[in-house]
N, C-alpha and C. Protein backbone atom coordinates (compact mmCIF):
# COMPACT_ATOMS: atom_id res chain seq x y z
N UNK A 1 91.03 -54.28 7.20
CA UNK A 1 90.13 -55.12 6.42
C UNK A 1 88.70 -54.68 6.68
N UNK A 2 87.99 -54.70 6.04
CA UNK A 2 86.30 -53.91 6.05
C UNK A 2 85.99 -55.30 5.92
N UNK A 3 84.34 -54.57 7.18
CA UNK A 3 83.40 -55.98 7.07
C UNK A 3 83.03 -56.85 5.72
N UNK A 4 82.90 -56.30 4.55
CA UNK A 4 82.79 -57.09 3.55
C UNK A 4 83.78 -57.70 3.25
N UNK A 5 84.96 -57.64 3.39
CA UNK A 5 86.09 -58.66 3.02
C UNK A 5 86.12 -59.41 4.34
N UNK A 6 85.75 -59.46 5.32
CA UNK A 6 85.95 -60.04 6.36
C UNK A 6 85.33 -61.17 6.41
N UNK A 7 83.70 -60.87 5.94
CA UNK A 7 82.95 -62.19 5.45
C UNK A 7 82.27 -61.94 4.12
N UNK A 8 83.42 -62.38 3.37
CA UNK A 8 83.01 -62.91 1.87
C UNK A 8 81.73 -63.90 1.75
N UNK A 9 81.73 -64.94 2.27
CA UNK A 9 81.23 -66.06 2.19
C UNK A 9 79.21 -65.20 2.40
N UNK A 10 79.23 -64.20 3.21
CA UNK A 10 78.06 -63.93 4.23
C UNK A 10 77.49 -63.23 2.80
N UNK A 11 78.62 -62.35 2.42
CA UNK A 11 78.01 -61.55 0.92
C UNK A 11 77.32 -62.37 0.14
N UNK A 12 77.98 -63.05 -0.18
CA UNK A 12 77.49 -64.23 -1.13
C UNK A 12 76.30 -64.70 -0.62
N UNK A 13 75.98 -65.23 -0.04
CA UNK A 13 74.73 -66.00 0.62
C UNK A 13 73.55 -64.49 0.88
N UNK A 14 73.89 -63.33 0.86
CA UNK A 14 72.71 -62.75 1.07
C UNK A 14 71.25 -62.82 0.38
N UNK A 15 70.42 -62.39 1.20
CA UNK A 15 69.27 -62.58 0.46
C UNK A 15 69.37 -61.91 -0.76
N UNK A 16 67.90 -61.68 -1.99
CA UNK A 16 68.01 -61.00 -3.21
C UNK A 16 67.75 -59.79 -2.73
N UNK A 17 66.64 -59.89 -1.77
CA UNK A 17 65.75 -58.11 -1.41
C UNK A 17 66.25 -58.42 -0.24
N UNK A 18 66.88 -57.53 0.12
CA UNK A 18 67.42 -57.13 1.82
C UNK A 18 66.84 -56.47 2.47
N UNK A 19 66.72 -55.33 1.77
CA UNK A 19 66.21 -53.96 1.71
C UNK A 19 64.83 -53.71 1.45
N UNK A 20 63.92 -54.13 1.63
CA UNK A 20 62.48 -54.25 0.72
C UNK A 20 61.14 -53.75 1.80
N UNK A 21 61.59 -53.64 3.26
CA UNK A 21 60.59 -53.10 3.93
C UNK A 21 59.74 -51.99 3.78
N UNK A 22 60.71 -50.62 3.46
CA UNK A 22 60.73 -49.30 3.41
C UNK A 22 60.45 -48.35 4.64
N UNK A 23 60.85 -49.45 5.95
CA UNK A 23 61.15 -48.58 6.56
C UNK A 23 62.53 -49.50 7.41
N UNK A 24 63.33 -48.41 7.80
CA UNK A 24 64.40 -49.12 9.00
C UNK A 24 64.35 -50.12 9.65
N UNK A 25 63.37 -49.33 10.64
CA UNK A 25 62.79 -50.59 11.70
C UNK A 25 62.64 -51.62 11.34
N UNK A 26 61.87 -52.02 10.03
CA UNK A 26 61.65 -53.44 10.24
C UNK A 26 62.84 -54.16 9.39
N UNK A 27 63.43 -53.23 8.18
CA UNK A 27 64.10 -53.67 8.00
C UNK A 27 65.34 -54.26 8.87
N UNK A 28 65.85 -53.46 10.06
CA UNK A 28 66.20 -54.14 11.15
C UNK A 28 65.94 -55.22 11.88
N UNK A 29 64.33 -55.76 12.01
CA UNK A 29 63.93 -57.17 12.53
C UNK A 29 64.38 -57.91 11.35
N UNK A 30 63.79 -57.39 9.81
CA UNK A 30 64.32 -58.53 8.97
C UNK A 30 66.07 -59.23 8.54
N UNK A 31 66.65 -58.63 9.82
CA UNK A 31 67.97 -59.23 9.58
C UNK A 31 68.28 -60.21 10.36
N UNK A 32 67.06 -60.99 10.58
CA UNK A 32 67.43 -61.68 11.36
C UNK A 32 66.26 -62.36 10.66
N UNK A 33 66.13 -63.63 9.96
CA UNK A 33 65.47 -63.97 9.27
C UNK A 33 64.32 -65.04 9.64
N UNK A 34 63.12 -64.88 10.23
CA UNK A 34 62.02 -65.76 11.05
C UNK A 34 61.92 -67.10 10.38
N UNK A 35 62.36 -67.36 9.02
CA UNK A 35 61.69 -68.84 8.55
C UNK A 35 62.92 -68.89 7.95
N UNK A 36 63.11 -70.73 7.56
CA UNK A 36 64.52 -70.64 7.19
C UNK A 36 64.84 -70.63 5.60
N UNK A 37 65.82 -69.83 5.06
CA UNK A 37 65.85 -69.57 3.70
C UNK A 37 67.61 -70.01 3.32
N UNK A 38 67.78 -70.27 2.75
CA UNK A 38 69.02 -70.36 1.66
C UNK A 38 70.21 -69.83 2.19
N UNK A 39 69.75 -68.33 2.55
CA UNK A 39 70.81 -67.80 2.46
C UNK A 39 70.85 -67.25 4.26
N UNK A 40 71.84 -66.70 5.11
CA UNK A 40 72.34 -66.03 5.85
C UNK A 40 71.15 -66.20 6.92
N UNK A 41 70.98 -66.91 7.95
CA UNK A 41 69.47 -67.02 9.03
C UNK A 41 69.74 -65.44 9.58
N UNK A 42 71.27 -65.16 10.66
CA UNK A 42 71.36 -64.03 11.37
C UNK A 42 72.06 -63.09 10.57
N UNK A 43 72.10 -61.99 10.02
CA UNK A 43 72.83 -61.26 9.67
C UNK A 43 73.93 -60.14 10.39
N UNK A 44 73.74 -60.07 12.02
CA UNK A 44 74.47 -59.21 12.70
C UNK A 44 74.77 -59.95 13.88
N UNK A 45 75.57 -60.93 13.50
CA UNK A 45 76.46 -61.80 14.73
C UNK A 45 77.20 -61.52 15.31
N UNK A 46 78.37 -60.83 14.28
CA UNK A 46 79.26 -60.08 15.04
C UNK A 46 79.57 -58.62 14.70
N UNK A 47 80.35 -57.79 15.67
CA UNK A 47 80.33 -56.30 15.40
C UNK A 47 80.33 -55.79 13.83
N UNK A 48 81.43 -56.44 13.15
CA UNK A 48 81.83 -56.37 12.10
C UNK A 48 80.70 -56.38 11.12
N UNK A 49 79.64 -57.49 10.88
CA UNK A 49 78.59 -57.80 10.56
C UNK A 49 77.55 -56.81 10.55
N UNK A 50 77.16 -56.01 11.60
CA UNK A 50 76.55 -54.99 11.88
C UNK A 50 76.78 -53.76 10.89
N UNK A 51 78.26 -53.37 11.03
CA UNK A 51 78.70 -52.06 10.27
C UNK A 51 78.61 -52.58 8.38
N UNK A 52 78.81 -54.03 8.41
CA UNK A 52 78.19 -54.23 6.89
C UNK A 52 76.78 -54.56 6.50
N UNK A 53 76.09 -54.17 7.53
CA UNK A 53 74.66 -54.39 7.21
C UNK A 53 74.42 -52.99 7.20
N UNK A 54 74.64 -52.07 7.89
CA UNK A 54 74.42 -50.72 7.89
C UNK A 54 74.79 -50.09 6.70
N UNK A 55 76.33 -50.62 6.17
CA UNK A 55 76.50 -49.77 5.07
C UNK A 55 75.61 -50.30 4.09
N UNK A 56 74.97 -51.58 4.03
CA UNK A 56 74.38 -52.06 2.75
C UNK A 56 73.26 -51.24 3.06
N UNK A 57 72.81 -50.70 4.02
CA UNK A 57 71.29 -50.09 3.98
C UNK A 57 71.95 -48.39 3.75
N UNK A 58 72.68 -48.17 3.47
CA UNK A 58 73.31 -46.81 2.74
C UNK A 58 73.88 -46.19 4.09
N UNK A 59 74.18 -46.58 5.19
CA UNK A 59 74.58 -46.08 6.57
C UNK A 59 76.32 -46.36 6.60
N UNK A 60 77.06 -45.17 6.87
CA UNK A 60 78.38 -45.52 7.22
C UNK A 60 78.66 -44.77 8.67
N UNK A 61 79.08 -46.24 8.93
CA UNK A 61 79.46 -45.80 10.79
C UNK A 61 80.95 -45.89 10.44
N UNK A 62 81.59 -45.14 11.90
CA UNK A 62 82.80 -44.68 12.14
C UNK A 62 83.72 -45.63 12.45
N UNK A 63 82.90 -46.21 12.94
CA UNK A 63 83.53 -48.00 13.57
C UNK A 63 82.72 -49.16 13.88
N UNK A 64 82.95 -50.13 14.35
CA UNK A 64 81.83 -51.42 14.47
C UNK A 64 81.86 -51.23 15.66
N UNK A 65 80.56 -51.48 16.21
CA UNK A 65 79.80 -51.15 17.79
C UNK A 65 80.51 -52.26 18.58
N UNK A 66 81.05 -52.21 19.52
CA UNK A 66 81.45 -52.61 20.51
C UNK A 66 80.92 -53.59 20.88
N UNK A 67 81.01 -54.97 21.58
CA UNK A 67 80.31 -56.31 21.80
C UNK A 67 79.51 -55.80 23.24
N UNK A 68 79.32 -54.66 23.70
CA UNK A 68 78.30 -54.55 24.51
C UNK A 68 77.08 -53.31 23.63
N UNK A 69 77.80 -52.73 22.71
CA UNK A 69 76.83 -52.10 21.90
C UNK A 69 76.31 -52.84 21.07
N UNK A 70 76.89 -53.65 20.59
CA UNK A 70 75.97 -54.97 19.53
C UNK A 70 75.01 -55.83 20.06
N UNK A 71 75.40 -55.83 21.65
CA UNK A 71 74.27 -56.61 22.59
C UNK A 71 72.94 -56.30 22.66
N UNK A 72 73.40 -54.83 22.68
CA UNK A 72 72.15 -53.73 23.14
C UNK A 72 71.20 -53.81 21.53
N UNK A 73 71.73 -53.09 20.32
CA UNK A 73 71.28 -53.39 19.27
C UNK A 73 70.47 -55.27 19.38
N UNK A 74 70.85 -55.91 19.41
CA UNK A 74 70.67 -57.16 19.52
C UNK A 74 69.09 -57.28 20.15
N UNK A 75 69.49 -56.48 21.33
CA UNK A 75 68.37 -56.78 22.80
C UNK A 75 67.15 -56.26 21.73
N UNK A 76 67.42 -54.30 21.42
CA UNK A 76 66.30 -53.69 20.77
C UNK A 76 65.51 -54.23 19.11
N UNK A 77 66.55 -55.06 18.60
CA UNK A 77 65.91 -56.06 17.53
C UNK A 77 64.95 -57.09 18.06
N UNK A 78 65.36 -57.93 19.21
CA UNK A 78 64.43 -58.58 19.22
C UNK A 78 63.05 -58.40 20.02
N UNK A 79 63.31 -56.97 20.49
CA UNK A 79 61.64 -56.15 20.73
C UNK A 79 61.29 -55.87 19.79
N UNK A 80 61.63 -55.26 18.99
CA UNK A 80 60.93 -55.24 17.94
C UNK A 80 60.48 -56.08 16.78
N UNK A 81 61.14 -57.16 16.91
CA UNK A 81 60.77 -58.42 16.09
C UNK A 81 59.55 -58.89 16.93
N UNK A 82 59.34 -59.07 18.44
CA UNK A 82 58.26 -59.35 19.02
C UNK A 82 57.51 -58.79 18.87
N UNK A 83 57.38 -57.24 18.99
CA UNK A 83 56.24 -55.94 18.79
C UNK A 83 55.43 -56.08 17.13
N UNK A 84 56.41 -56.20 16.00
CA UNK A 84 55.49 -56.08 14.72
C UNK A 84 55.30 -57.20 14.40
N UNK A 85 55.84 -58.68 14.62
CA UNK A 85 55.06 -59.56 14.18
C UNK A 85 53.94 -60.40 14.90
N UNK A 86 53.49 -59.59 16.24
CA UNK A 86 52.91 -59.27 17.12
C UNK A 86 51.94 -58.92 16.51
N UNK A 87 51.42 -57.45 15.96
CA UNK A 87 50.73 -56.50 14.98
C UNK A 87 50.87 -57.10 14.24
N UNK A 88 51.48 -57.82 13.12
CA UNK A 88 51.04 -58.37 11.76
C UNK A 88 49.86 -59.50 12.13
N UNK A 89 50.01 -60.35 13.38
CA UNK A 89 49.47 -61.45 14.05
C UNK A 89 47.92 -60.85 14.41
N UNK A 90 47.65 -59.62 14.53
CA UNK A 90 46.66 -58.97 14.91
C UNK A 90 46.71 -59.13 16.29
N UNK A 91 47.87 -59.29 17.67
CA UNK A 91 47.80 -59.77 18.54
C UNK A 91 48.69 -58.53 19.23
N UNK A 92 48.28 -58.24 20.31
CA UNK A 92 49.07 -56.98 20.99
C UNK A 92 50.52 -57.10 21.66
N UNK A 93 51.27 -56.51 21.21
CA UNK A 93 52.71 -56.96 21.24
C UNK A 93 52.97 -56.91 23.31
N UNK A 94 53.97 -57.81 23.34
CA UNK A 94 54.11 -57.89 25.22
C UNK A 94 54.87 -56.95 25.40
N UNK A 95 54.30 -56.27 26.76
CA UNK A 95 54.64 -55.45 27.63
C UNK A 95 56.19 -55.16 27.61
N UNK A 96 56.84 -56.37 28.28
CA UNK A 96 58.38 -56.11 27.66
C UNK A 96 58.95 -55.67 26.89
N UNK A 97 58.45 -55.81 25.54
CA UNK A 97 59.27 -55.64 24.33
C UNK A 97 58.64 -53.73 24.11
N UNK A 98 57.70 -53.78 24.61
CA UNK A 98 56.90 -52.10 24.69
C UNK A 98 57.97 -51.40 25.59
N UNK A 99 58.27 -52.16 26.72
CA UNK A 99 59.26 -51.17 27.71
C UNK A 99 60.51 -50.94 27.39
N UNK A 100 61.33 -51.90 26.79
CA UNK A 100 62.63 -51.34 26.28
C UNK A 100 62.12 -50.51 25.06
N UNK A 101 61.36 -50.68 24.05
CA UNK A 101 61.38 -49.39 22.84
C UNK A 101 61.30 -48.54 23.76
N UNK A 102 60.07 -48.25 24.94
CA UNK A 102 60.39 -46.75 25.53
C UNK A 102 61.41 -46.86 26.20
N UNK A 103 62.10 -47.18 26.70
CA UNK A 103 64.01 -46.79 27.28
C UNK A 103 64.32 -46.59 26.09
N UNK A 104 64.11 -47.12 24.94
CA UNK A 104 65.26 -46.60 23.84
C UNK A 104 64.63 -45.45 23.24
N UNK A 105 63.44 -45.25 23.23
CA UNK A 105 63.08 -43.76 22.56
C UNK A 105 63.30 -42.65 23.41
N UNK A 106 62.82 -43.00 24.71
CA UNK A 106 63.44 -42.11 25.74
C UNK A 106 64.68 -41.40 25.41
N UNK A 107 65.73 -42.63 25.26
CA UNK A 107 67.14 -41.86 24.95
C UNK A 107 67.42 -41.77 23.76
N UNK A 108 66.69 -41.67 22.92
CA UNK A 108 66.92 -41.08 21.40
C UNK A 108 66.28 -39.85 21.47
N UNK A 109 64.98 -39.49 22.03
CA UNK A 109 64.43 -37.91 22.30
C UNK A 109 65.50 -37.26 22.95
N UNK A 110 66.13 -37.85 24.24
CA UNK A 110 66.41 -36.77 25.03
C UNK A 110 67.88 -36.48 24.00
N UNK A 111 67.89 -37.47 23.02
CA UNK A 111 69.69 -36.60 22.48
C UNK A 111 69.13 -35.66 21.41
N UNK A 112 67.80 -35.60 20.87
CA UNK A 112 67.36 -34.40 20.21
C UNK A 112 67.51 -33.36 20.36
N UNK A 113 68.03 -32.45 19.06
CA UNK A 113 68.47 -30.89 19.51
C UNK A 113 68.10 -30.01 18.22
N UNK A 114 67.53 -29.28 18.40
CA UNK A 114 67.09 -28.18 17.03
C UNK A 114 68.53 -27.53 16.41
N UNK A 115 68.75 -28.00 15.36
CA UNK A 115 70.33 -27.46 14.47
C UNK A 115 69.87 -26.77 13.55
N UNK A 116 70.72 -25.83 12.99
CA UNK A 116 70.08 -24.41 11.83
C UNK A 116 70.58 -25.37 10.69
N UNK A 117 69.86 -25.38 9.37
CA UNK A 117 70.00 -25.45 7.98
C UNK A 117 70.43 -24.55 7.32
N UNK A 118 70.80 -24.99 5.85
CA UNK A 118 70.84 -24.17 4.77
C UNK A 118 69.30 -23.53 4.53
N UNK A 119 68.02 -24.22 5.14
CA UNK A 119 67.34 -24.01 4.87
C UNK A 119 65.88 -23.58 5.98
N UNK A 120 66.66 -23.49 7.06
CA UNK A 120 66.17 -23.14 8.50
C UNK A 120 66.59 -24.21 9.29
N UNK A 121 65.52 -25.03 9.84
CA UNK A 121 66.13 -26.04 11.47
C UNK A 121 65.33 -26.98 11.15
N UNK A 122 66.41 -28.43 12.00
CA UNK A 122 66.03 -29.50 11.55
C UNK A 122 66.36 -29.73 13.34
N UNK A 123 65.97 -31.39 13.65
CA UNK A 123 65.90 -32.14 14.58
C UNK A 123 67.14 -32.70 14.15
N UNK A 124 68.21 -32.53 14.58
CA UNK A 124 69.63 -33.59 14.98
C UNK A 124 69.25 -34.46 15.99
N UNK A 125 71.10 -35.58 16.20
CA UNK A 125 70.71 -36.09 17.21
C UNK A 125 71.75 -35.73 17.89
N UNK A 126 72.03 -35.28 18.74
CA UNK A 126 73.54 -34.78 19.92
C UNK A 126 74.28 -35.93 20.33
N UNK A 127 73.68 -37.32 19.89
CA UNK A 127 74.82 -38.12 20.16
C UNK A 127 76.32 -38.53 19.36
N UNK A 128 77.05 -38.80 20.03
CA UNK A 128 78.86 -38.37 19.71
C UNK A 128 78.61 -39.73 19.07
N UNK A 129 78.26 -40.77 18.77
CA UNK A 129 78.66 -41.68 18.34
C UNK A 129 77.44 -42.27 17.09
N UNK A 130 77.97 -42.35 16.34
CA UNK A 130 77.29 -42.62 15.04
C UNK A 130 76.42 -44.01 15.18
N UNK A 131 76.91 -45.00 16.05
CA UNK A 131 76.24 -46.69 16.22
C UNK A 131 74.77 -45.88 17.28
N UNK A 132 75.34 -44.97 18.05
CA UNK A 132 74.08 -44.53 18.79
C UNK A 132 73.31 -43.83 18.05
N UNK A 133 73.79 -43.07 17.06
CA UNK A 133 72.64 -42.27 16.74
C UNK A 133 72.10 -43.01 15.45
N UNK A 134 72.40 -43.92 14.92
CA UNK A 134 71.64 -45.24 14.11
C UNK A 134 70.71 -46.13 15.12
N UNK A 135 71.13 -46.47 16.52
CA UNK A 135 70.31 -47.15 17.11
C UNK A 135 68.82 -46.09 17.44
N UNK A 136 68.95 -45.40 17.18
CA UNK A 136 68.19 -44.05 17.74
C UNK A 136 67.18 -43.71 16.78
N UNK A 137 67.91 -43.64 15.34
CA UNK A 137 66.89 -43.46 14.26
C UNK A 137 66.22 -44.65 14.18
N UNK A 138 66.32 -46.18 14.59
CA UNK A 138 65.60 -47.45 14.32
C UNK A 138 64.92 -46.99 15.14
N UNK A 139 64.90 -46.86 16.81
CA UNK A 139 63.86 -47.19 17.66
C UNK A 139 62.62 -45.51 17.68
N UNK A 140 63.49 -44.37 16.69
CA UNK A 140 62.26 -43.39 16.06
C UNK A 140 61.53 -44.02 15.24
N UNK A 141 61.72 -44.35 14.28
CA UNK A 141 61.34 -44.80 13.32
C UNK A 141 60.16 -46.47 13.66
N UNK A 142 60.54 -47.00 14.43
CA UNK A 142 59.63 -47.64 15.17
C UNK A 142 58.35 -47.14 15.83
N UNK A 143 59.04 -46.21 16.36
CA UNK A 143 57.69 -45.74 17.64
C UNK A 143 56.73 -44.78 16.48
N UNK A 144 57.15 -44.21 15.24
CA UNK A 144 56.45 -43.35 14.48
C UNK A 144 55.48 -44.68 13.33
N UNK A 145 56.09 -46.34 13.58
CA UNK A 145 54.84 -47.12 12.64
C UNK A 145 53.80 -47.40 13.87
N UNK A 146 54.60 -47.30 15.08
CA UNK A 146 53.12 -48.25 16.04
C UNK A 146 52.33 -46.80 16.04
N UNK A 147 52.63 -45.53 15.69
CA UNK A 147 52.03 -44.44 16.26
C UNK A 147 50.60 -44.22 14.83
N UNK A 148 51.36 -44.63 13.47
CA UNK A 148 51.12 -44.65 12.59
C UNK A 148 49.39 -45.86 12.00
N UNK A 149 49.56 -46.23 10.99
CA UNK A 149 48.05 -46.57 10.50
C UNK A 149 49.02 -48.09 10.93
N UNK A 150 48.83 -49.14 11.71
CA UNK A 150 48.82 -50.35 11.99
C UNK A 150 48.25 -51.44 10.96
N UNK A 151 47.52 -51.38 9.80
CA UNK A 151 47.22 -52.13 9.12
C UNK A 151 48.29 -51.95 8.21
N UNK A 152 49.25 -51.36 8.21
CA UNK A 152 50.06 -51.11 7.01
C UNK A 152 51.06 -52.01 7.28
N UNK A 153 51.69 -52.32 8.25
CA UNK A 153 52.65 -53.21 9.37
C UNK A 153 51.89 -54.98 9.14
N UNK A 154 52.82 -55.69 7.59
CA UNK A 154 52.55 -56.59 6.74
C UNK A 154 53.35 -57.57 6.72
N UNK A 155 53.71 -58.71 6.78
CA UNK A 155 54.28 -59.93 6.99
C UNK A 155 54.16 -60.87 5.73
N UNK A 156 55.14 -60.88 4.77
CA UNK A 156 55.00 -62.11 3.81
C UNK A 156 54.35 -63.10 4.35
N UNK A 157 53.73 -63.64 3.39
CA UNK A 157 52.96 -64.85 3.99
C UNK A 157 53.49 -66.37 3.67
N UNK A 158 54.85 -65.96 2.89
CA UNK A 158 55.46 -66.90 1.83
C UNK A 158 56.03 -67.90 2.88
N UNK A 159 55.55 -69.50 3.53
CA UNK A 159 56.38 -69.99 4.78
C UNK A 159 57.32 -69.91 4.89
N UNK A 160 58.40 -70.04 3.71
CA UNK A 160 60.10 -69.99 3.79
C UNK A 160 60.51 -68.48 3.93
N UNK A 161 59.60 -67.52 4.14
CA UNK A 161 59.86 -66.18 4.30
C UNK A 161 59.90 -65.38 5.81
N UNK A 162 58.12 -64.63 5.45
CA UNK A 162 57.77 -64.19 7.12
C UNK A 162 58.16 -62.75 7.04
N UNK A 163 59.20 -62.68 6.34
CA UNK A 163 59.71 -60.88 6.35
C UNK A 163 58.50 -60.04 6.11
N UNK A 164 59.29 -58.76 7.00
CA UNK A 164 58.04 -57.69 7.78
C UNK A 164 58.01 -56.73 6.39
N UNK A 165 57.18 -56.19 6.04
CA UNK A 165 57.27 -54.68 5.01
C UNK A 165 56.22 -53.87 5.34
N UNK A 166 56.67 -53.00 5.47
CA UNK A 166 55.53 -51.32 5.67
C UNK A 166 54.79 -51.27 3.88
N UNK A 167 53.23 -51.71 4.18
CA UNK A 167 52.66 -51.23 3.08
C UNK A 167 52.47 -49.95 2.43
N UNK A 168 53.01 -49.86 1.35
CA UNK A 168 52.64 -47.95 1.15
C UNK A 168 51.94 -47.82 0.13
N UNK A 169 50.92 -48.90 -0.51
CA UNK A 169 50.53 -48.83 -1.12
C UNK A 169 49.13 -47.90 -1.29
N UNK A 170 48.22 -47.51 -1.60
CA UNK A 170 47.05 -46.34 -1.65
C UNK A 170 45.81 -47.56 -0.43
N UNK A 171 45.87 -48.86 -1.29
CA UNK A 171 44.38 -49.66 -0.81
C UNK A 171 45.08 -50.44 -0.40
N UNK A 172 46.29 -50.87 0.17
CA UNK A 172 46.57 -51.72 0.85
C UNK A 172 46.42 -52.88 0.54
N UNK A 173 47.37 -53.00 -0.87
CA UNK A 173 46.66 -54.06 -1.22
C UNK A 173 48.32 -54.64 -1.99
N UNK A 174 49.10 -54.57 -0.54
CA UNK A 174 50.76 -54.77 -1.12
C UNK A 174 50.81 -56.25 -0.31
N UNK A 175 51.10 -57.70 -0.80
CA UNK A 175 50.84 -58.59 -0.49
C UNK A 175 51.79 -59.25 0.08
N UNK A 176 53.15 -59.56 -0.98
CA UNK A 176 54.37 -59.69 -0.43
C UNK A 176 55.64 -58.76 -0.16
N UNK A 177 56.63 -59.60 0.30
CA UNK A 177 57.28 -59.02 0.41
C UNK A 177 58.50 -58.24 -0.63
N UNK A 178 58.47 -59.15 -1.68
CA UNK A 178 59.12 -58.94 -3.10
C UNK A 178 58.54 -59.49 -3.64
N UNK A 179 57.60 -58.40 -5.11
CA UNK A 179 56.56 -59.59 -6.20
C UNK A 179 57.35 -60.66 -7.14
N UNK A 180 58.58 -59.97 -7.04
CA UNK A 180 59.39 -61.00 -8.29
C UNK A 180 60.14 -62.25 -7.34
N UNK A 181 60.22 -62.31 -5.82
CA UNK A 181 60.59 -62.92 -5.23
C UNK A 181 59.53 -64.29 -4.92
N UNK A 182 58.77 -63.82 -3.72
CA UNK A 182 57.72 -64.86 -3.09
C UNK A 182 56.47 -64.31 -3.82
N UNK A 183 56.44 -63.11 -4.56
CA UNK A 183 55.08 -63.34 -5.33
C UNK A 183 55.20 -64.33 -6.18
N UNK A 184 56.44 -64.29 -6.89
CA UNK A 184 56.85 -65.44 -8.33
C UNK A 184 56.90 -66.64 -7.71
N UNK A 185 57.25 -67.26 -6.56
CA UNK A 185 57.34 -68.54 -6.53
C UNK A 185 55.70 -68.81 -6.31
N UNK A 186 54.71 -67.99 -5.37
CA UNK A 186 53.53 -68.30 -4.72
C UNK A 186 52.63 -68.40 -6.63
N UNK A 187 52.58 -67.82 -7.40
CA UNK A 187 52.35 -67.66 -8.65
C UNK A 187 52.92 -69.50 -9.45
N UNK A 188 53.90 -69.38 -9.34
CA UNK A 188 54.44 -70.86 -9.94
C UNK A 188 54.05 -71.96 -9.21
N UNK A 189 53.86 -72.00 -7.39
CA UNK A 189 53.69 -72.98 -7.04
C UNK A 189 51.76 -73.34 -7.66
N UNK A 190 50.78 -71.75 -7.41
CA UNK A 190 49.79 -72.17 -7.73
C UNK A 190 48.98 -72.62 -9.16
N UNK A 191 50.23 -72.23 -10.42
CA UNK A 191 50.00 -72.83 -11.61
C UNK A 191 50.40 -74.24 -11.72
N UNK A 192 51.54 -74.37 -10.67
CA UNK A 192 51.35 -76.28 -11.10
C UNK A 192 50.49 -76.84 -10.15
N UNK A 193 50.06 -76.41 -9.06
CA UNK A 193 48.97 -76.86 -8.92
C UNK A 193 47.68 -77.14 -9.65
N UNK A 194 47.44 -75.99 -9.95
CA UNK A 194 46.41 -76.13 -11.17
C UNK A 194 47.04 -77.24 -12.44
N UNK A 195 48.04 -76.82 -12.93
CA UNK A 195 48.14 -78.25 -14.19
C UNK A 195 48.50 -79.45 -13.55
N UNK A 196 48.59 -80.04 -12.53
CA UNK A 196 48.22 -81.15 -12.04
C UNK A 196 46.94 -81.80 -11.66
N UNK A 197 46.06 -80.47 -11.34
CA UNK A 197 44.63 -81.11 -11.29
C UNK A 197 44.25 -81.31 -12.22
């Protein structure tokens, strides 16, 4: 039975934009949802859960991570849920949540290995297990936004929201997190405001 038949019910209830950060990382904090919405609060409760969140983000693992590998995933989500909404806060993320990303980038560099292309050499990762070398590309992909322009690292502002998105816009001037989502309701709530006054 595959994680999606396993929890039907979880499919159903997903958010509209899952996917809407544009980068991993945060899309990884946003599965775990900061304000409360409708649909699904945690999305990776159990192993199973995990390998169907991965495949929905176009990732197919070999198997569902183990209940001490889902821990670990678990642990490195919620550093990084502390670290960028930390930075969206304009407030410097804690020490802790800084020290496990470096244990986890640590061991995502050291499984780095130069592999030949069709088209010369690329950066692999030498780890044997596919849940590791996904945990590996999140906590790269992390350490390359804090390394990156920090004003871009953006937080819906929508209260029933909060979800993180990497701005990629030219002037920075990307507001929510989905315009047809919490831009459309923030848009409707402030026109009946106005036709009530």
């Amino acid at each position: 039975m595959s994680a999606t038949d396993a929890h039907p019910a979880a499919e159903i209830d997903l958010p509209k934009h899952e996917f809407l950060a544009g980068r991993i990382a945060l899309d990884f904090c946003n599965s775990l949802s900061p304000a409360r919405r409708v649909a699904l609060r945690d999305r990776i409760v159990e192993p199973a859960d995990f390998t169907s969140w991965a495949k929905r983000a176009g990732i197919v693992l070999d198997r569902a991570p183990s209940p001490q590998a889902l821990a670990r995933l678990r642990r490195l989500r919620a550093a990084l849920i502390g670290i960028f909404h930390a930075l969206a806060e304009h407030r410097a993320p804690r020490e802790g949540d800084l020290a496990l990303l470096n244990t986890e980038l640590a061991e995502a560099r050291a499984a780095e290995r130069i592999v030949a292309t069709k088209d010369g050499y690329a950066i692999g990762d030498s780890a044997p297990a596919a849940i590791d070398r996904l945990r590996h590309r999140i906590a790269r992909d992390a350490g390359d936004l804090l390394t990156g322009d920090l004003r871009r690292i953006k937080r819906c502002p929508a209260h029933d929201c909060h979800w993180l998105f990497h701005d990629d816009s030219k002037n920075l001037s990307r507001r929510w997190c989905a315009m047809d989502d919490c831009g459309t309701k923030d848009k409707v709530r402030r026109y009946r405001e106005r036709a009530s006054a």
